[in-house]
C-alpha atoms as a PDB file:
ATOM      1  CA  UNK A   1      -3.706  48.648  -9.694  1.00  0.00           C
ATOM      2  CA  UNK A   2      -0.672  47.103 -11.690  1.00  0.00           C
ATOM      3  CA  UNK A   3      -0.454  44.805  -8.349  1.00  0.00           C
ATOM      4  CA  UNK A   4      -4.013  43.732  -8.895  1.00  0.00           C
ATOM      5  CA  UNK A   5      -3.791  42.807 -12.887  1.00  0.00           C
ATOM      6  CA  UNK A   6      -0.076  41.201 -12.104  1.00  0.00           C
ATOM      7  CA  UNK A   7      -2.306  38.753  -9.113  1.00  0.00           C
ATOM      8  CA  UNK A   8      -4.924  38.444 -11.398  1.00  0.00           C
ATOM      9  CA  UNK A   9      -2.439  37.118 -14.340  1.00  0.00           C
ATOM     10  CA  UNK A  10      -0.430  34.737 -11.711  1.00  0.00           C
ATOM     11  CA  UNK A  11      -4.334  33.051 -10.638  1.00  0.00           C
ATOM     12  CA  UNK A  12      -5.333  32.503 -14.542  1.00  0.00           C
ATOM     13  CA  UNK A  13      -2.154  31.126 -15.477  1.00  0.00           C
ATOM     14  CA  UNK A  14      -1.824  29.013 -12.368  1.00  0.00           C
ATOM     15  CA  UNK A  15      -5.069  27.474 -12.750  1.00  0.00           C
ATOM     16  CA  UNK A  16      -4.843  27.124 -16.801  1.00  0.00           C
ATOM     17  CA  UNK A  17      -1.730  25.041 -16.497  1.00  0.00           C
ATOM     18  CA  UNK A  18      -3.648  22.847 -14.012  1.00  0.00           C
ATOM     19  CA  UNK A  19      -4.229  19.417 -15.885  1.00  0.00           C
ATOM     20  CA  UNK A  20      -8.071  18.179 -15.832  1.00  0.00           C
ATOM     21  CA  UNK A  21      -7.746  14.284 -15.168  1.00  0.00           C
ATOM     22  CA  UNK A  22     -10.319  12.319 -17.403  1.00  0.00           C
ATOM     23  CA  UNK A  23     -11.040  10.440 -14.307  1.00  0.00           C
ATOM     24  CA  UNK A  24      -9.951  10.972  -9.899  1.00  0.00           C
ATOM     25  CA  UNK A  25     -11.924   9.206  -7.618  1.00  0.00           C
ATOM     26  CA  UNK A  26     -11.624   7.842  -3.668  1.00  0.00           C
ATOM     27  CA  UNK A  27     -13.202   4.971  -1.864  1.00  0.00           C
ATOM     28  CA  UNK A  28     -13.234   5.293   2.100  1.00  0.00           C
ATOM     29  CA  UNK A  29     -12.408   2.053   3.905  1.00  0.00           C
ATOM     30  CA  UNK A  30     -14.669   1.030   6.722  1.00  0.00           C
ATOM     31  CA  UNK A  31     -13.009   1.153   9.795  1.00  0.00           C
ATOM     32  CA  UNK A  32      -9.670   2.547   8.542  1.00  0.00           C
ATOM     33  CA  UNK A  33      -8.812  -0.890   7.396  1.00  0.00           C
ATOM     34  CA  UNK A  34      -7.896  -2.633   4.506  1.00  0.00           C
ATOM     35  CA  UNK A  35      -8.293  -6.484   4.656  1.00  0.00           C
ATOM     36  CA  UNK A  36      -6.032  -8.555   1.985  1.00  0.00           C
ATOM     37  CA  UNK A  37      -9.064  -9.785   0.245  1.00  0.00           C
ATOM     38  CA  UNK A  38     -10.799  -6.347  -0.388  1.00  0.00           C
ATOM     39  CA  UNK A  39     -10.605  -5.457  -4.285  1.00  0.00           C
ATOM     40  CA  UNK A  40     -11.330  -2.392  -4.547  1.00  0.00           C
ATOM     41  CA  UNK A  41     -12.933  -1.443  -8.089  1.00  0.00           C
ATOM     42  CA  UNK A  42     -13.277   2.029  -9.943  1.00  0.00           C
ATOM     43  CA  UNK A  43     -15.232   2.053 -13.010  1.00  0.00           C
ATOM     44  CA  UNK A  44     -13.577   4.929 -15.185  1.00  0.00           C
ATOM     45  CA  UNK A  45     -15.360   6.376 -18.268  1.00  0.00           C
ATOM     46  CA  UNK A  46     -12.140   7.012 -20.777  1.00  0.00           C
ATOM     47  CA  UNK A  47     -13.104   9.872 -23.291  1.00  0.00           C
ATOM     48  CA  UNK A  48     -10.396   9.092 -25.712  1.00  0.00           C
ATOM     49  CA  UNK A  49      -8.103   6.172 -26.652  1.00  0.00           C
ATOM     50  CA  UNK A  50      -4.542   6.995 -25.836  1.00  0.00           C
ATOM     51  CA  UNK A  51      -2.252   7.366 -23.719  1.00  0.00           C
ATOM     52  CA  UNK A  52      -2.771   7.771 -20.116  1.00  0.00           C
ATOM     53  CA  UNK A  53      -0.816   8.531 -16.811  1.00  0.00           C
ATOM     54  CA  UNK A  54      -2.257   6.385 -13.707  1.00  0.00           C
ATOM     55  CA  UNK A  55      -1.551   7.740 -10.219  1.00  0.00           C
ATOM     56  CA  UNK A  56      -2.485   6.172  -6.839  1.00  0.00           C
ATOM     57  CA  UNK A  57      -3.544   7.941  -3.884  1.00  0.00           C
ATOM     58  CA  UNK A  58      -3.399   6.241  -0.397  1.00  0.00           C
ATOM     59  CA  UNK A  59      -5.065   8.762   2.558  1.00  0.00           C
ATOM     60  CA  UNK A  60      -4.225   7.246   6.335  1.00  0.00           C
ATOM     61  CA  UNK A  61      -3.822   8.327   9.753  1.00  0.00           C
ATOM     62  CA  UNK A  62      -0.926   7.261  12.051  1.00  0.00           C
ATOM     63  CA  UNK A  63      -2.459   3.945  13.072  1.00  0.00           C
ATOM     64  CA  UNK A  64      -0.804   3.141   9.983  1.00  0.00           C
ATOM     65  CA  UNK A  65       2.228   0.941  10.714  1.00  0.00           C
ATOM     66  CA  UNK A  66       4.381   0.210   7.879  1.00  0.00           C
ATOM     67  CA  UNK A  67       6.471   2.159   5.785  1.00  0.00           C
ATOM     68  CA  UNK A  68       5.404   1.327   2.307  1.00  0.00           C
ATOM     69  CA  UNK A  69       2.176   0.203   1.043  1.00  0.00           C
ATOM     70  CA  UNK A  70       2.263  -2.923  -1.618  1.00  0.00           C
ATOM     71  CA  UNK A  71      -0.851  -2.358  -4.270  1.00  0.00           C
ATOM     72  CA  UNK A  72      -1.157  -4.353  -7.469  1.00  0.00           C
ATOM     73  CA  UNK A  73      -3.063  -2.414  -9.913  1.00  0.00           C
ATOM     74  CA  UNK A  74      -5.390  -4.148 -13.345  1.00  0.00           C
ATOM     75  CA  UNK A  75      -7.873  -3.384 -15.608  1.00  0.00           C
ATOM     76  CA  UNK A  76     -10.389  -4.583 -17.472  1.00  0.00           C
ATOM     77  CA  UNK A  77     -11.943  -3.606 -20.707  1.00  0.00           C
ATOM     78  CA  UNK A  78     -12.691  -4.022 -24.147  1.00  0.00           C
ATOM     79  CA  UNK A  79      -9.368  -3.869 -24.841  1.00  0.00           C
ATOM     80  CA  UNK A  80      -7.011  -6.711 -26.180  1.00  0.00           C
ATOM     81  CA  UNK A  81      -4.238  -5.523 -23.954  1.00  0.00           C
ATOM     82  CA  UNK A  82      -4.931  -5.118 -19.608  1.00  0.00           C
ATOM     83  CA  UNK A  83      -2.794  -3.458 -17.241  1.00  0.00           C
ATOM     84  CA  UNK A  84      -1.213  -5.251 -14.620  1.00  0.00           C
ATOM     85  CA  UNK A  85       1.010  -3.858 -12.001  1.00  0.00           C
ATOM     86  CA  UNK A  86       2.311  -3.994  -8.717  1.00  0.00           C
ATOM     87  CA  UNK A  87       3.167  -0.649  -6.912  1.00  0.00           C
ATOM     88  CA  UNK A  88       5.404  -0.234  -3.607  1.00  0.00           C
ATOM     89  CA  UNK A  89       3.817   3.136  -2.110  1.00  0.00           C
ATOM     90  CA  UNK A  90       6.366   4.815   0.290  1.00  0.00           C
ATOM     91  CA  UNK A  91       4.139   6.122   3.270  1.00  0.00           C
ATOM     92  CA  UNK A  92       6.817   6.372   5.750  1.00  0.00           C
ATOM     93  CA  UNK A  93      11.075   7.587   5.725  1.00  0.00           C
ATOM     94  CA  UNK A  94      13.196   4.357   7.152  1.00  0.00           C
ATOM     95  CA  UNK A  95      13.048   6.523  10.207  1.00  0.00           C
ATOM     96  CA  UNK A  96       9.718   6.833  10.495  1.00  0.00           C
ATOM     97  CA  UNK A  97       8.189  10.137   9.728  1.00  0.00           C
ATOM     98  CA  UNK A  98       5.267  10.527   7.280  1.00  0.00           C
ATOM     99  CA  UNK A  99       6.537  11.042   3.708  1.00  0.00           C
ATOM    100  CA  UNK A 100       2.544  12.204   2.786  1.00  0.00           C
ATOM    101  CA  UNK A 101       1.015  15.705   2.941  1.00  0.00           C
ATOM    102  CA  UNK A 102      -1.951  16.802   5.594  1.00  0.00           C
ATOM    103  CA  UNK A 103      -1.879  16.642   9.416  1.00  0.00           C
ATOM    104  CA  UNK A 104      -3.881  14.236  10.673  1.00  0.00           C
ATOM    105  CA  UNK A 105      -5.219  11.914   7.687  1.00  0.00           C
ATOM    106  CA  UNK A 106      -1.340  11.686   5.323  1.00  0.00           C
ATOM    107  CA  UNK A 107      -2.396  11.993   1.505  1.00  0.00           C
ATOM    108  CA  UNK A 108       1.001   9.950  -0.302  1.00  0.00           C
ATOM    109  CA  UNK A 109       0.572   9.923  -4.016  1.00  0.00           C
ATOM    110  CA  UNK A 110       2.553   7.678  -6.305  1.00  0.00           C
ATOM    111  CA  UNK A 111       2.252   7.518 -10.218  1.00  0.00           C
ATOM    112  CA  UNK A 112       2.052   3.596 -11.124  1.00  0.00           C
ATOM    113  CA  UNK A 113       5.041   1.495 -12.792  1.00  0.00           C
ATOM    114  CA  UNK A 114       4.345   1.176 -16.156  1.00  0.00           C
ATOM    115  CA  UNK A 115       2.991   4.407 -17.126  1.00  0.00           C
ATOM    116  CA  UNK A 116       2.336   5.922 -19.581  1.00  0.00           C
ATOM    117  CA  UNK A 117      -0.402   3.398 -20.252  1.00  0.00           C
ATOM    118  CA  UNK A 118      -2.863   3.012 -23.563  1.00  0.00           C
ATOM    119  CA  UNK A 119      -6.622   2.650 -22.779  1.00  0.00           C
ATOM    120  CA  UNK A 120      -9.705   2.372 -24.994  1.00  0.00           C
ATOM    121  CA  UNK A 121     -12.113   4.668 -25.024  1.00  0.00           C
ATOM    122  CA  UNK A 122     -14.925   3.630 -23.130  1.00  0.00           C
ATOM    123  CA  UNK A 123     -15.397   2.214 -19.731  1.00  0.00           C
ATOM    124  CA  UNK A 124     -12.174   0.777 -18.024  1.00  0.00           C
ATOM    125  CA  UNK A 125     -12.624  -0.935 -14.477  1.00  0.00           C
ATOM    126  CA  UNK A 126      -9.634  -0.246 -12.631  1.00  0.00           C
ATOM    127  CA  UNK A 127      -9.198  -2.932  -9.469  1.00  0.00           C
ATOM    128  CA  UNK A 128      -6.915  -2.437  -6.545  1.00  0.00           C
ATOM    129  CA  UNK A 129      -5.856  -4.846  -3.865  1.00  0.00           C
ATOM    130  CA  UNK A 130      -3.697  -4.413  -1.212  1.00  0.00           C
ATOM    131  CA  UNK A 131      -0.624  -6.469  -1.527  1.00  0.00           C
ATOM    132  CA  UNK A 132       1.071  -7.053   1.862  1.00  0.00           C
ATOM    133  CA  UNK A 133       1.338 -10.401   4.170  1.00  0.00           C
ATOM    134  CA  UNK A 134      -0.750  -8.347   6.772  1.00  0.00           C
ATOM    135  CA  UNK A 135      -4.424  -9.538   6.654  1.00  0.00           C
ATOM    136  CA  UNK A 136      -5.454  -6.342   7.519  1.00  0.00           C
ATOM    137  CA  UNK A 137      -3.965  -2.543   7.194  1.00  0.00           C
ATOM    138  CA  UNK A 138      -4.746  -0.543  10.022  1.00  0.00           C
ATOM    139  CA  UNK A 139      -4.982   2.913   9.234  1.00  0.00           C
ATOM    140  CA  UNK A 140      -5.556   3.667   5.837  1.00  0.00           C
ATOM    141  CA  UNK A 141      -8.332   5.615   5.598  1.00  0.00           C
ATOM    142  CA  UNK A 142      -8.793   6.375   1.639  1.00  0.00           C
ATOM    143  CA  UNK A 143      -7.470   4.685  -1.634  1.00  0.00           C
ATOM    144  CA  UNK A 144      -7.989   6.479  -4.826  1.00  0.00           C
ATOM    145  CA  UNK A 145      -7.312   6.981  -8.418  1.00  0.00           C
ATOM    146  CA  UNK A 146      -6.345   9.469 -10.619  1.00  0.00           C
ATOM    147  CA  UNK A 147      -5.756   9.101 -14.310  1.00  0.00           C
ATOM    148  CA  UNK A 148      -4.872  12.172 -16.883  1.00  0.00           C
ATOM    149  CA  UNK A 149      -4.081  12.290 -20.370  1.00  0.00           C
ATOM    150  CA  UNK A 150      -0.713  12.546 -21.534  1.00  0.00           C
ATOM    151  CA  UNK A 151      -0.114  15.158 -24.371  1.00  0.00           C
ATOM    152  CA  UNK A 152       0.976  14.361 -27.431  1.00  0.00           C
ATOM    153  CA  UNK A 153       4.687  15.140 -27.430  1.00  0.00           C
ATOM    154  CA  UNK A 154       5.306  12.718 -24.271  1.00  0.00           C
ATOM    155  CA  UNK A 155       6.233   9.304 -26.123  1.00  0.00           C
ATOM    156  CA  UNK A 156       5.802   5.841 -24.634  1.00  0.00           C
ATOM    157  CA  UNK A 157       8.689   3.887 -22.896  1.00  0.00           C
END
């Protein structure tokens, strides 16, 4: 029984300390390809005004065939201030083997430059383009978005 309340315990408190993002979404590329001139565009709904931590999500298969992944983040809003950044996404060791978690589709996550960031409250379109010479990425299957408030006693750099 003590085994039972001592799982039960380890479940709550694992999934309690879980963060809720304010916002996660993914967009599927047709064909497994990204072409240089596809924006991609997330409208997020931002409860609060504050400070946020923005974290990219890239999903591909092994057609993939670099080993990092250029994307150049903005926003647009209400706000006086936009984000602008450009992230280098390691997908793949200088050797070659998949940095990402999964088996067949690779999930690599990577939390954006200039984070944390401040956005209004409101709606906040988030736009993502691929930023590599290749006209089109073969292989990338998924791009997506996560953004989760900071707490309070994280300070901004």
């Amino acid at each position: 029984m003590r085994r039972y309340y001592t799982t039960c315990l380890f479940i709550i408190l694992t999934v309690a300390c879980q963060s809720v993002p304010a916002f996660e979404s993914y967009q599927e590329l047709s064909g497994e390809s990204w072409e240089n001139n596809h924006v991609l565009e997330f409208n997020a709904h931002i409860p609060d005004s504050g400070l946020y931590q923005v974290t990219l999500h890239i999903r591909h298969t092994s057609n993939f065939e670099m080993t990092n992944l250029w994307c150049i983040i903005s926003t647009r809003s209400h706000a006086s201030q936009q984000l602008h950044d450009t992230v280098n996404i390691k997908i793949a060791s200088p050797s070659g083997n998949w940095l990402g978690k999964g088996g067949q589709i690779k999930t690599v996550s990577q939390i954006i430059n200039k984070n944390p960031v401040t956005l209004p409250q409101g709606n906040v379109l988030f736009r993502i383009k691929q930023g590599m010479q290749s006209e089109n990425l073969r292989g990338v299957k998924n791009v997506g978005i996560r953004i989760e408030k900071v707490k309070d006693n994280i300070s901004s750099r």
